[in-house]
Each structure stands twice: as C-alpha cells, then as structure tokens.
Protein backbone atom coordinates (compact mmCIF):
# COMPACT_ATOMS: atom_id res chain seq x y z
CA UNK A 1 5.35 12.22 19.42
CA UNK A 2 2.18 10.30 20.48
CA UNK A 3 -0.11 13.87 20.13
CA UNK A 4 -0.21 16.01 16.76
CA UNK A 5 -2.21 18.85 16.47
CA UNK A 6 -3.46 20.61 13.09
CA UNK A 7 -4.91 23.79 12.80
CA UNK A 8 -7.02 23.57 9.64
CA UNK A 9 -7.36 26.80 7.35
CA UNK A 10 -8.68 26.35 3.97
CA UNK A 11 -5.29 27.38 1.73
CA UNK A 12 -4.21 25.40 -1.12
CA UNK A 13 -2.32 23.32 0.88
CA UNK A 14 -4.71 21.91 3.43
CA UNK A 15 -4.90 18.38 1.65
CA UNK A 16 -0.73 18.05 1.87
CA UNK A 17 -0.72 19.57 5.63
CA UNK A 18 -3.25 16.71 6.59
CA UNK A 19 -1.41 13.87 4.80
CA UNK A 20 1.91 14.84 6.18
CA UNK A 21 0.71 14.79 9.93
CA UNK A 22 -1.11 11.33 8.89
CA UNK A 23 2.47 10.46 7.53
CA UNK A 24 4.66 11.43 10.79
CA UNK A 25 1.53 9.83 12.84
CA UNK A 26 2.05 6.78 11.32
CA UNK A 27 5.78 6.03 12.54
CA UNK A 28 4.57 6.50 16.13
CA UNK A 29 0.91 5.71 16.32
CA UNK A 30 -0.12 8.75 17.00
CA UNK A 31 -3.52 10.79 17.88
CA UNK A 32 -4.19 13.08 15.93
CA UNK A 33 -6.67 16.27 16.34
CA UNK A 34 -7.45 18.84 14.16
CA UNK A 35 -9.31 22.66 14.35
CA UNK A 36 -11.11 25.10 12.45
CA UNK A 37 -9.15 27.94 12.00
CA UNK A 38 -10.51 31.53 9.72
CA UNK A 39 -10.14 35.11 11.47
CA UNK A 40 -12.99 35.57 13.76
CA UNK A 41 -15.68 37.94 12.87
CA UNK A 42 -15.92 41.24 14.69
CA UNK A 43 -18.91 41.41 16.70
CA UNK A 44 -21.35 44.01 16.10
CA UNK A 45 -25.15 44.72 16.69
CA UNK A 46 -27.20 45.17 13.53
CA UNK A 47 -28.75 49.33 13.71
CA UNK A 48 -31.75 48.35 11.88
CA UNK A 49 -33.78 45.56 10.40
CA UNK A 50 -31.78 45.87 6.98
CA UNK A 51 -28.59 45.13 8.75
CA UNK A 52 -29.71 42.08 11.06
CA UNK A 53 -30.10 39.76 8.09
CA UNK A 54 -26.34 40.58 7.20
CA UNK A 55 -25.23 38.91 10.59
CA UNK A 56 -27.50 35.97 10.25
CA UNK A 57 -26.05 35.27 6.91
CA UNK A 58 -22.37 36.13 7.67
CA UNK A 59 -22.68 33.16 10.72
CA UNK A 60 -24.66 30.79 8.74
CA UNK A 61 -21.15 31.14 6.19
CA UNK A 62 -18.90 30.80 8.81
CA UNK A 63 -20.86 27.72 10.12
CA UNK A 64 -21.42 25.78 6.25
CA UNK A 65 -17.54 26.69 6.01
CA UNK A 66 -16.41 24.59 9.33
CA UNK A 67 -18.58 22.22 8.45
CA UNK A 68 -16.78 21.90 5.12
CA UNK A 69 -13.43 21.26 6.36
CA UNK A 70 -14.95 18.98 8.88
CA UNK A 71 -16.07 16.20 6.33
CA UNK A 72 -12.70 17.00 4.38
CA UNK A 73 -10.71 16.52 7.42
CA UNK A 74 -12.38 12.96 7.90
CA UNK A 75 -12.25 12.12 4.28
CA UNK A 76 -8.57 12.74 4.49
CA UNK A 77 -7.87 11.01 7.80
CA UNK A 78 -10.11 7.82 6.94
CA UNK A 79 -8.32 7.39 3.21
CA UNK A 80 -4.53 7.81 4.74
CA UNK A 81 -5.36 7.31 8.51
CA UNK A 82 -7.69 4.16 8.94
CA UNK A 83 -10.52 4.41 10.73
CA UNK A 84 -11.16 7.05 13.99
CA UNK A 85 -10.63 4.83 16.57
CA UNK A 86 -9.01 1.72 17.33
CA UNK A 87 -10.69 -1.96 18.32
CA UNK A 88 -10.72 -0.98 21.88
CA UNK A 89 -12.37 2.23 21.22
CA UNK A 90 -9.05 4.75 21.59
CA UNK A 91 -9.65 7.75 19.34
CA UNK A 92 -6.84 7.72 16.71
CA UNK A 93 -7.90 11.10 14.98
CA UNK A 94 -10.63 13.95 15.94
CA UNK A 95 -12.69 16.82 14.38
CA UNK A 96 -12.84 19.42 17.63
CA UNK A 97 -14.96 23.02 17.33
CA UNK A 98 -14.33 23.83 20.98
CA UNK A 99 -11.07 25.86 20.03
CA UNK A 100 -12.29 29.49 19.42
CA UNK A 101 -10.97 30.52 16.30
CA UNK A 102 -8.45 33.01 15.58
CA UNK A 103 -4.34 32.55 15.87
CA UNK A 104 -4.33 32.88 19.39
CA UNK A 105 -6.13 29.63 20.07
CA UNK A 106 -3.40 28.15 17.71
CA UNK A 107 -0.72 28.66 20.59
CA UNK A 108 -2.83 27.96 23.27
CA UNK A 109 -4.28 24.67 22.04
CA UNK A 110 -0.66 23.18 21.00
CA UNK A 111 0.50 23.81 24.36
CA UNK A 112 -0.66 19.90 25.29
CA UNK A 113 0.56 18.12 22.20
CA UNK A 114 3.42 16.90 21.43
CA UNK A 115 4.05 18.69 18.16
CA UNK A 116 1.81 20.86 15.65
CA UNK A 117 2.04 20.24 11.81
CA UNK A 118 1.06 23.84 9.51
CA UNK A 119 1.51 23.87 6.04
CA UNK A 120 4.40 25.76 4.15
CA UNK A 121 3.81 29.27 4.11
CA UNK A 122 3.66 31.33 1.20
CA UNK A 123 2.99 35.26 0.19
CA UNK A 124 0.10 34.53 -2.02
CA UNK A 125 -3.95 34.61 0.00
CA UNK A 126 -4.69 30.87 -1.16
CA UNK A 127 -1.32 29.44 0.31
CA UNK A 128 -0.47 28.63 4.39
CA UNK A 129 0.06 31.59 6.48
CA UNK A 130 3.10 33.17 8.22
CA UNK A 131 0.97 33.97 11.19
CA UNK A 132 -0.29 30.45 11.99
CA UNK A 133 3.36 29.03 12.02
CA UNK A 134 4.33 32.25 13.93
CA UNK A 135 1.66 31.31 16.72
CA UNK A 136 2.41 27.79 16.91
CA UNK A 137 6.16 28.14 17.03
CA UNK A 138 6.06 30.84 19.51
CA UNK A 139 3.00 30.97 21.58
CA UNK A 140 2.78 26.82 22.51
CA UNK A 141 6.08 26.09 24.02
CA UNK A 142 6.25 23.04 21.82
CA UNK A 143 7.84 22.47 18.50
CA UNK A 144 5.91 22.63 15.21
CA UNK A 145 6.31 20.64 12.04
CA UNK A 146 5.91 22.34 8.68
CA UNK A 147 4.94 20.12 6.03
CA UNK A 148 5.59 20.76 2.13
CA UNK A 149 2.96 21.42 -0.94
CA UNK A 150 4.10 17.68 -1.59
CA UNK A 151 3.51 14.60 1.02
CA UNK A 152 6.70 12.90 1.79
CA UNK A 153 6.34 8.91 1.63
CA UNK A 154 8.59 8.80 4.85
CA UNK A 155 9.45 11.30 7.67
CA UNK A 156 11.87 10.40 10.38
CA UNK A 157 13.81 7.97 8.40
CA UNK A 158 17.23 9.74 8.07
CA UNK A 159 17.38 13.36 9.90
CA UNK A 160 19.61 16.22 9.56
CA UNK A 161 19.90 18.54 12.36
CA UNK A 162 20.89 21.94 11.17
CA UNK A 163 23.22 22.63 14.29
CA UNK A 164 24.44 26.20 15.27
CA UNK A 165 25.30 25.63 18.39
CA UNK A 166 22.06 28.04 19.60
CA UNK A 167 20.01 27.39 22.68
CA UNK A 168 16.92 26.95 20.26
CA UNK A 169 18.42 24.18 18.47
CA UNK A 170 19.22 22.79 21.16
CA UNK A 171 15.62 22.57 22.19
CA UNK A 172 14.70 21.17 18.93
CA UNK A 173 17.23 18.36 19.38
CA UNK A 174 15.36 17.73 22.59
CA UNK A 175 11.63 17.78 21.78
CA UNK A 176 13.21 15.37 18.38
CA UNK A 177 14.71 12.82 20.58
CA UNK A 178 12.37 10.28 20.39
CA UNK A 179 12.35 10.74 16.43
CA UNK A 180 16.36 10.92 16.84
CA UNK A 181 16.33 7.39 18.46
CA UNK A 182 13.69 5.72 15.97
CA UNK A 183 15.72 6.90 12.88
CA UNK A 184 17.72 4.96 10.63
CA UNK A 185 20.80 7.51 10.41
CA UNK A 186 20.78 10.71 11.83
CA UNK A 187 23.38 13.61 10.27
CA UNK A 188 24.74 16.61 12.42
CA UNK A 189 25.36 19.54 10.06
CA UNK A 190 27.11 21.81 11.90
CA UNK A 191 27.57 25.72 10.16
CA UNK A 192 29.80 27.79 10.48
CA UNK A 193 27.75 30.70 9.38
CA UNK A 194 24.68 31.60 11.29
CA UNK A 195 26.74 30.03 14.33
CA UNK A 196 26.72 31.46 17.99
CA UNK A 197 28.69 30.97 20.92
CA UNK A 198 28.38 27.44 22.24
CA UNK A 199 28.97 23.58 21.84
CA UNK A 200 30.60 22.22 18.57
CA UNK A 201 29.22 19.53 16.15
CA UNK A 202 31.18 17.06 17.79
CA UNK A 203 29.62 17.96 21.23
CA UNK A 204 26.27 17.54 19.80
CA UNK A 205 27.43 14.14 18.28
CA UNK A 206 29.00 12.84 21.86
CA UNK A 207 25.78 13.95 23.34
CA UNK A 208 23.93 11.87 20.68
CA UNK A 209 25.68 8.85 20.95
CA UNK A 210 25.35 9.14 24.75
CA UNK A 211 21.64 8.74 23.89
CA UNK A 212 21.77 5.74 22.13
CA UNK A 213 21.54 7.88 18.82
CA UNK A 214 24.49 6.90 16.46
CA UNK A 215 25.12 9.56 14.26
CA UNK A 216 27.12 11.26 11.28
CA UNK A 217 28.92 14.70 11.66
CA UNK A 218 29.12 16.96 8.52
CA UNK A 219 30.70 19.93 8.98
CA UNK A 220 29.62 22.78 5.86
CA UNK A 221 32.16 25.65 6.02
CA UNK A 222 31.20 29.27 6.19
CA UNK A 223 28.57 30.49 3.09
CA UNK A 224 26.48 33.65 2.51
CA UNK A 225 23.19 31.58 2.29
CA UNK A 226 22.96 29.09 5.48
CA UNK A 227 19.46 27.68 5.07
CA UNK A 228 20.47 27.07 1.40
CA UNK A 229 23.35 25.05 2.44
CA UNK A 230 21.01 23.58 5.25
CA UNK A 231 18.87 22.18 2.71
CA UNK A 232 21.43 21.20 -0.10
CA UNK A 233 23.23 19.06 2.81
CA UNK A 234 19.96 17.19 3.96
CA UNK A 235 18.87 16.65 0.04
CA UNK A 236 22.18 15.59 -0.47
CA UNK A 237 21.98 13.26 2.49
CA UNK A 238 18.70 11.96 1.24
CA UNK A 239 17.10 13.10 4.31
CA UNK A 240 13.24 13.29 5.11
CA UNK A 241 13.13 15.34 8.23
CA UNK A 242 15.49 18.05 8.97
CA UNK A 243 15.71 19.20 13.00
CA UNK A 244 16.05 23.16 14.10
CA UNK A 245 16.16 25.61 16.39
CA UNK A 246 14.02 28.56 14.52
CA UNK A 247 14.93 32.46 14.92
CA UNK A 248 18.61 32.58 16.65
CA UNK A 249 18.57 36.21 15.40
CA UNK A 250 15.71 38.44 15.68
CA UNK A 251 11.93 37.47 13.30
CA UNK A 252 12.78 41.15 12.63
CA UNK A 253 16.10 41.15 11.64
CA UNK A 254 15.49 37.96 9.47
CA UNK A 255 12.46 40.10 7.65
CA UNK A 256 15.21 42.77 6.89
CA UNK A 257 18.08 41.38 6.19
CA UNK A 258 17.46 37.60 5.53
CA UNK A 259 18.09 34.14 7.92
CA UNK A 260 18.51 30.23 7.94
CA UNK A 261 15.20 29.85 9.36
CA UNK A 262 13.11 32.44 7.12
CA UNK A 263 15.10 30.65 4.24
CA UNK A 264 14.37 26.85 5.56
CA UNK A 265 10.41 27.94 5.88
CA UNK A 266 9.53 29.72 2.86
CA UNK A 267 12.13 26.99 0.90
CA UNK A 268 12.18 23.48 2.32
CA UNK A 269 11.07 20.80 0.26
CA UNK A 270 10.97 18.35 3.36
CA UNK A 271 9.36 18.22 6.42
CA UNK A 272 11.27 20.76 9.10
CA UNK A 273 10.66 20.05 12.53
CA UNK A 274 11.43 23.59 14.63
CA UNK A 275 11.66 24.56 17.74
CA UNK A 276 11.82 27.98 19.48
C-alpha cells in the first residue's frame, strides 16, 4: 500500500479522514495525495450585465474554497505526516488541482493508487457522503478504506476479515495481502449468514498460511444482523482493521431490505478496508 489517495470534501469529518490515511501511511511509508472535491458548477452564460457578476463571484468562491482545504490539507499532513518530501527529495504527500471535480474524477483518479481512504458516511449535509465511497469503491477497480469520526492510534495491527466465502471478499483478501503479511495476528470470521456458495473459513485460513500469513479462524453461527456480528467479533478481537468484500447482494437490495456491508459502513467504529 505504497499509494493512498484522498478525495477531500469539506464535511465534518475531513480532519479524521486525513489523519487516518496519515495513520495507515505510516506502517508502509506511503505517498500520499489528496484532491479537491465539491459538485461542479453548471456552466452557463450570463444574459445580461446583472447576471455576469454572479459567475465571477460564484468562481472566485469555488476558488477561496480549494484554496482553503489546500492549506488545511498541509497543516494536517505536516503536524501527523512530517514534512512533504523526504532528504532525497521523494514527495511523501501532495496537494493536486488537476483532478476535475465532481464524483466521477473520484473513480477515475484512484484507479493508480493502491487504496483510497473517504470518511464514514452519514445522512446528515455536514457529514462524508454515500456517493464519494460509492465512486471510489466501484468506479476505481481498487479497494477503498473508510476511516471513522475518530483516528485510530494503529491500523493493520490485528485484522479481521469478515469472510463469506464471496468473490468480492475474496478480492479484498487480495488487494490486503501485503497488510495481511505485516500484521501481528490476523482473524478469519467466517458467517454463516450473508454466506454464498464457495470456499469455507478453513480454506481461506490454508490459503493464508500458504502465504506466510498465520492466522486465527472464528467461526460466528447464523444471526439476523451480520455486519453487527462482523463488528462485535473484530471489537471483541481487539482488532484495528477489518478486511471485506462490499455488496455480495445488490446496493439496491441492501437500501431495501438491509446488508453486512451497508451495516459495516454507516456503523464501524474501525477502519474497514473494502473491496468490490
């Protein structure tokens, strides 16, 4: 995880969305690069002189706002990151306005890094939203991290992997592999509910250890509330980084009728690292 991407929006939780990716940086040295992110402003052409001033001012906003979360950015990243670059001159962090804004350069952009870190999302207009996580997770090809309103001291440390046997989890276990191998224990907890067709707990764990990843296989039996159990096993495991595969049923069924992953994103009190 040598690359970590942040798309910065100005919600409530900005300040705990920077510190976490400084956090996960930290265990692997990594760069990372952050973006403006606000809903673009529709283009239009003033009809008169009374309307021109309008557009003037409406940019001039939009410019004294990136600027903004600029200087935050590198106030945050030079108290809990060090300084930009290293002796030799390699950039360790980076302010970038060359991303357009909008959620579509969210995807696009995360596409070459190794993971993107979004805060939390939440229902309210001051807290992270759904769509940004929604365009990272789905749109980049890459996992996403999603850090909560409070820093964690460590991430990595001890991991649970939510395992359901599902092709995306299985993913997620891949991208997490080198996070897998630089942990201190690792816990498989395999559901039974929310489960599809496929490999069992112990699979995963043979695979694991095949990998030079010892692990720990808890198996939680079948419950009406998966991501609940998700997250009472990891807390209970004192974990700091739980690892899964996001949406094995439908974003719209989830909306409807509830999920693991809906309930691990809106929840989670830890860092989630998930993969599509």
């Amino acid at each position: 995880m040598k690359t970590i991407l942040v798309p910065y929006e100005g919600h409530d939780r900005i300040e705990a969305t920077l510190a976490t990716a400084c956090v996960f940086g930290r265990a692997f040295d990594s760069y990372i690069e952050a973006f403006p992110l606000s809903p673009p402003l529709s283009p239009f052409l003033a009809a008169d002189t009374v309307g021109a001033p309008m557009v003037y001012d409406a940019a001039k906003l939009d410019a004294e706002t990136k600027e903004r979360y600029r200087l935050h950015f590198d106030a945050v990243m030079r108290a809990r990151y060090g300084e930009p670059a290293t002796a030799s001159g390699q950039p360790r962090f980076r302010w970038t306005d060359e991303e357009p804004a909008g959620d579509a350069a969210v995807g696009s952009t995360a596409r070459v890094f190794d993971v993107t870190v979004v805060g939390r999302p939440g229902t309210s207009v001051t807290e992270p939203r759904m769509a940004t996580l929604e365009a990272a997770l789905f749109d980049s090809g890459r996992p996403i991290l999603i850090a909560p309103p409070e820093t964690p001291e460590t991430i990595g440390r001890t991991i649970a992997i939510a395992w359901n046997r599902s092709p995306e989890t299985a993913r997620a276990v891949a991208f997490a592999k080198p996070v897998l191998r630089a942990a201190d224990k690792v816990f498989v907890i395999a559901t039974e509910g929310g489960s599809v067709p496929g490999p069992s707990g112990d699979a995963l764990a043979r695979y694991l250890r095949y990998n030079d990843i010892a692990c720990e296989l808890v198996e939680v039996g079948r419950t009406p509330n998966v991501g609940e159990a998700i997250l009472s096993e990891a807390a209970r495991s004192g974990a700091d980084l739980v690892v899964k595969g996001a949406y094995t049923q439908s974003r719209l069924r989830q909306i409807i009728f509830g999920g693991a992953t809906r309930h691990l994103i809106y929840e989670t009190t830890i860092p989630v690292l998930l993969a599509h």
